[in-house]
N, C-alpha and C. Protein backbone atom coordinates (compact mmCIF):
# COMPACT_ATOMS: atom_id res chain seq x y z
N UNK A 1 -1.33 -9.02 18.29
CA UNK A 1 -1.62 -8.63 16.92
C UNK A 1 -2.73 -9.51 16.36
N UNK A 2 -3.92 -8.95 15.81
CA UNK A 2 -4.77 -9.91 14.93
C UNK A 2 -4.19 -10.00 13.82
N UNK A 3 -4.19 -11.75 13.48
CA UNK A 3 -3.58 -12.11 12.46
C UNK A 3 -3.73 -12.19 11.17
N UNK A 4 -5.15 -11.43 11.08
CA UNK A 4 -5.51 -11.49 9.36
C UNK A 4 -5.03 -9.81 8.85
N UNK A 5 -4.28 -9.30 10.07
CA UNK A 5 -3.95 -7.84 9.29
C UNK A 5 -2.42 -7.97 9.02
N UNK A 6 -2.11 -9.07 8.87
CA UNK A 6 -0.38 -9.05 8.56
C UNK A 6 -0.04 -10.62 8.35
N UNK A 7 0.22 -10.38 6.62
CA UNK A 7 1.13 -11.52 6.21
C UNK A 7 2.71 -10.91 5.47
N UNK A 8 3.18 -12.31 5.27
CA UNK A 8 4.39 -11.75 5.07
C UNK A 8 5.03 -12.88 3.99
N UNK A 9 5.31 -12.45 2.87
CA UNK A 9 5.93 -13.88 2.02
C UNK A 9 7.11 -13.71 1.70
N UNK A 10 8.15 -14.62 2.34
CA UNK A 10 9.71 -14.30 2.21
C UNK A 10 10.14 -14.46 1.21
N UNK A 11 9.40 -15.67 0.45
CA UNK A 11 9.69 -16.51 -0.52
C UNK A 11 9.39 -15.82 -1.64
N UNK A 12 8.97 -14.41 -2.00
CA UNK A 12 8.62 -13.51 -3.29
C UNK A 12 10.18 -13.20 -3.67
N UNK A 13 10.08 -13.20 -4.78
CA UNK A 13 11.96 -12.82 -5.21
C UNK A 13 11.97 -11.01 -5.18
N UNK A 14 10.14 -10.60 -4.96
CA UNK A 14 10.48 -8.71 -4.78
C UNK A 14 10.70 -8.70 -3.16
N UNK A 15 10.80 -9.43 -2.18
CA UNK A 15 10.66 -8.99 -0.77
C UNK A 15 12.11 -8.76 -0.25
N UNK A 16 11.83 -7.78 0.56
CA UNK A 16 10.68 -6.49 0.64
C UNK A 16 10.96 -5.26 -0.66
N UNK A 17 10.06 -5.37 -1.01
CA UNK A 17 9.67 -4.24 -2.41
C UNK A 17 9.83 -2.77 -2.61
N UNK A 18 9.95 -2.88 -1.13
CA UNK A 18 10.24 -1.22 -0.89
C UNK A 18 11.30 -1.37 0.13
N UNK A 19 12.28 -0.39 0.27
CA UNK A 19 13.53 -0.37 1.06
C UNK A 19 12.78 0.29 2.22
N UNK A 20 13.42 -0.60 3.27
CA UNK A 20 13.11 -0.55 5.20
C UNK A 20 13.82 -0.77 6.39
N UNK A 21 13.92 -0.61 6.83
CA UNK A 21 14.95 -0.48 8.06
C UNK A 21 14.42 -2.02 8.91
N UNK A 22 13.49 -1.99 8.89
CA UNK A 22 13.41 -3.85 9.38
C UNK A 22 12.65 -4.58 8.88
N UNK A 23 12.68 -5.70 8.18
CA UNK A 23 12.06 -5.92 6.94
C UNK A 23 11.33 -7.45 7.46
N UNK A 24 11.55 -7.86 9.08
CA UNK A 24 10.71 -8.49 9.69
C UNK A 24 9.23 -7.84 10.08
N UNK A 25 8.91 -6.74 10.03
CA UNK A 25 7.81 -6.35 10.23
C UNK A 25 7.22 -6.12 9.10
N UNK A 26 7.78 -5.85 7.77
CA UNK A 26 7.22 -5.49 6.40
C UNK A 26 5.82 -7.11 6.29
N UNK A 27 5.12 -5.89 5.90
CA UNK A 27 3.63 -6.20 5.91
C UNK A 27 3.27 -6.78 4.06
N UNK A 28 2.81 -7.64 3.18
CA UNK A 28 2.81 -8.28 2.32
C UNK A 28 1.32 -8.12 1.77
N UNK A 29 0.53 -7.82 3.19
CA UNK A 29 -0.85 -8.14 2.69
C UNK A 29 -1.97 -7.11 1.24
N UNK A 30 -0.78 -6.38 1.43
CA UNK A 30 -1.71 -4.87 0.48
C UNK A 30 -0.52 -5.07 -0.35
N UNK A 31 0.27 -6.27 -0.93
CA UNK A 31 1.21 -6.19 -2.39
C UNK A 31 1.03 -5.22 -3.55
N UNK A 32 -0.24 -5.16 -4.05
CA UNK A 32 -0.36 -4.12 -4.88
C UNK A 32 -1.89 -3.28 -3.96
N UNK A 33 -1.64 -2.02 -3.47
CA UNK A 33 -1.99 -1.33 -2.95
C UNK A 33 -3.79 -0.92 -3.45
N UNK A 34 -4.49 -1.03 -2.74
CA UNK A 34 -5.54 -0.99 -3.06
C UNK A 34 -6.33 0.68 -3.44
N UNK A 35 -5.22 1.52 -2.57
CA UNK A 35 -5.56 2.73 -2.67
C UNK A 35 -4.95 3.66 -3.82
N UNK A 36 -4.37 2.91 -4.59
CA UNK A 36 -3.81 3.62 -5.96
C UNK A 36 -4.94 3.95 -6.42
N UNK A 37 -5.99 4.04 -7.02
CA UNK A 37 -6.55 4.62 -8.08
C UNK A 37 -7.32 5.75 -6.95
N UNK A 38 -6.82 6.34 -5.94
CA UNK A 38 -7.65 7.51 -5.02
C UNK A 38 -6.20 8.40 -5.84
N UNK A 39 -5.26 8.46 -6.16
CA UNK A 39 -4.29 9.32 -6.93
C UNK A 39 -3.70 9.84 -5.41
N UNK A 40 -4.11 11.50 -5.68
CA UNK A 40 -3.15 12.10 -4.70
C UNK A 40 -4.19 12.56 -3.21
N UNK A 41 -5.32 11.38 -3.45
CA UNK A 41 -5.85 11.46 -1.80
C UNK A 41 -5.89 10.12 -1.55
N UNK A 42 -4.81 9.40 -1.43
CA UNK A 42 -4.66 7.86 -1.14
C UNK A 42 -3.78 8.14 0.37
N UNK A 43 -3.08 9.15 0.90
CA UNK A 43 -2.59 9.36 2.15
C UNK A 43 -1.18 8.71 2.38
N UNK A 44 -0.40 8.46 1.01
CA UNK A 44 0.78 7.99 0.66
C UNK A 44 1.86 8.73 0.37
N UNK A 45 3.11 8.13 0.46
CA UNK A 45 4.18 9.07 0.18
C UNK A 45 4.41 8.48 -1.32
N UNK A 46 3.87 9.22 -1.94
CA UNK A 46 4.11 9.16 -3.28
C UNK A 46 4.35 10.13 -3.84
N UNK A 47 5.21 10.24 -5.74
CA UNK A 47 5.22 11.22 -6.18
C UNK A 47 5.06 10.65 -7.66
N UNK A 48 4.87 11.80 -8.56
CA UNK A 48 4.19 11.67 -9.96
C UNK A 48 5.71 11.69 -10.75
N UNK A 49 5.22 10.70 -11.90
CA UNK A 49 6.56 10.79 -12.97
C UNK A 49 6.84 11.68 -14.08
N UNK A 50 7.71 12.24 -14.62
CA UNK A 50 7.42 13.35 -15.47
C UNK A 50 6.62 13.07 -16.87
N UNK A 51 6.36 11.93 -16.88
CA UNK A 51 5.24 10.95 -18.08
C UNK A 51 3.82 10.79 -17.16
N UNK A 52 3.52 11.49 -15.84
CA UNK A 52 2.67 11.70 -15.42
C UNK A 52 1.89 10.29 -14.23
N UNK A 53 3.02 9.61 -14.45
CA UNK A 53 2.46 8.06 -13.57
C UNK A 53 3.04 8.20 -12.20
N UNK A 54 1.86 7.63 -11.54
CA UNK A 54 2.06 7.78 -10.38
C UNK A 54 3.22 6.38 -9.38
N UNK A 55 4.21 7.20 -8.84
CA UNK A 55 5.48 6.42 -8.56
C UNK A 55 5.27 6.26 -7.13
N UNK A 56 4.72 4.80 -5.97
CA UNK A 56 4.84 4.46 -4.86
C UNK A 56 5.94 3.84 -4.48
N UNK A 57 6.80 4.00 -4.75
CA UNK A 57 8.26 3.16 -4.65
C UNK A 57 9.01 4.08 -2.91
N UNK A 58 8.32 5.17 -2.77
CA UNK A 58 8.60 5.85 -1.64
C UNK A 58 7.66 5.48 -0.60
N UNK A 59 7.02 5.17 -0.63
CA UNK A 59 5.65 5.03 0.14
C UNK A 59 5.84 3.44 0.95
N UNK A 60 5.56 3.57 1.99
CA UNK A 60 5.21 2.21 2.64
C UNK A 60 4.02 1.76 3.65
N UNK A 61 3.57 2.91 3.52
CA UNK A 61 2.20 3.01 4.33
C UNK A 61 1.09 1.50 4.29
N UNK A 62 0.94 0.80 3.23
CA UNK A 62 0.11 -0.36 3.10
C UNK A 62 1.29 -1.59 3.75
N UNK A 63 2.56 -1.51 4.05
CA UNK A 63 3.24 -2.27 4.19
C UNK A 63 3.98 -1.98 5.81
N UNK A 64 3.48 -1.34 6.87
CA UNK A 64 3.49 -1.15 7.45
C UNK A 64 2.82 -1.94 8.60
N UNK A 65 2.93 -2.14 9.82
CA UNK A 65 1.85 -3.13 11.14
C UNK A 65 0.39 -2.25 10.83
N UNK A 66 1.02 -1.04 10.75
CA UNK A 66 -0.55 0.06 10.61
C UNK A 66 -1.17 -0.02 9.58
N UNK A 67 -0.67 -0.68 8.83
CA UNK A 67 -1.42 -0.81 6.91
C UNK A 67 -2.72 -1.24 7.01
N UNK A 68 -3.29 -2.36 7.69
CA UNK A 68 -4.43 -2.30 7.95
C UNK A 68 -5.22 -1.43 7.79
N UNK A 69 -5.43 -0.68 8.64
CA UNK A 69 -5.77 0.58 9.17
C UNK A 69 -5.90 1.42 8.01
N UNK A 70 -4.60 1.65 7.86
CA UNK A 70 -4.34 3.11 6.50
C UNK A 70 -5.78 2.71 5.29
N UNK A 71 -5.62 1.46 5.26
CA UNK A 71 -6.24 0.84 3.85
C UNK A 71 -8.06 1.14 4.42
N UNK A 72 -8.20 0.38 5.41
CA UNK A 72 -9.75 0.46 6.10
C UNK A 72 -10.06 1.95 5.99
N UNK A 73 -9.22 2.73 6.51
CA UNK A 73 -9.63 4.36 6.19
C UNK A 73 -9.97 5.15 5.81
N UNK A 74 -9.81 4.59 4.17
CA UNK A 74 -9.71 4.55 2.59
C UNK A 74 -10.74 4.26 1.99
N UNK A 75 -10.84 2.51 2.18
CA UNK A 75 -11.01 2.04 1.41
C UNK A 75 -12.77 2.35 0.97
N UNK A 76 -13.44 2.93 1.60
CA UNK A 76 -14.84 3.55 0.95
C UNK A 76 -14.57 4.34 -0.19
N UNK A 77 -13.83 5.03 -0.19
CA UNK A 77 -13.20 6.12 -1.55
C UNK A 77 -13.20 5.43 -2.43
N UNK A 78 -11.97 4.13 -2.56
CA UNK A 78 -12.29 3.50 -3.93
C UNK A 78 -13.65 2.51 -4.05
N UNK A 79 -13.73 1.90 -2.97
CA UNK A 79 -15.70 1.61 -3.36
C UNK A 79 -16.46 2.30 -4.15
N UNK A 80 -16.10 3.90 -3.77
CA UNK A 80 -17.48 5.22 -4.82
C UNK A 80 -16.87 5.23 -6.09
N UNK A 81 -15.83 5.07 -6.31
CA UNK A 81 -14.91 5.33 -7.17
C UNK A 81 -15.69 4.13 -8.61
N UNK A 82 -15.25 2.62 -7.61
CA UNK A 82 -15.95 1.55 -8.50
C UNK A 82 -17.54 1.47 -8.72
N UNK A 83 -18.41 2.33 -7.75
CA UNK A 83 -19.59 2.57 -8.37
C UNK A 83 -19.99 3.31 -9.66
N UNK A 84 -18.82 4.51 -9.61
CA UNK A 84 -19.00 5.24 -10.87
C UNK A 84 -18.69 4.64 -11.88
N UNK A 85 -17.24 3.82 -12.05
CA UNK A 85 -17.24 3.48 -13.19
C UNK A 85 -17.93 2.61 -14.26
């Protein structure tokens, strides 16, 4: 495994933040997800709140060994995103 694509902090009083079946592999490094503001082309299991906010509490894709990845995949989208604004 290269080691700059997976940290892990036990010591957070949210870990792990999302419910997982093995929570030694839960991935720390994307804590607050970089691909939130792509909405509903971020490639997440997410769903919308009936106040219209978007709820990742299902989703574990950035917190995953593959999160790396998911995020690199992405992450040009929100780059154009921060050019526009």
């Amino acid at each position: 495994m290269e080691h700059y694509k997976f940290f892990q902090n036990r010591a957070c009083e949210y870990f792990p933040c999302h419910k997982v079946e093995d929570d030694k592999v839960f991935n720390c490094l994307f804590c607050y997800c970089p691909l939130y503001a792509l909405k509903d082309k971020c490639g997440g299991d997410f769903s919308y709140t009936k106040k219209g906010i978007k709820n990742c509490m299902a989703c574990i894709k950035p917190h995953t060994l593959q999160g790396y990845e998911h995020v690199q995949a992405h992450i040009q989208k929100v780059i154009e995103i921060g050019k526009k604004g």
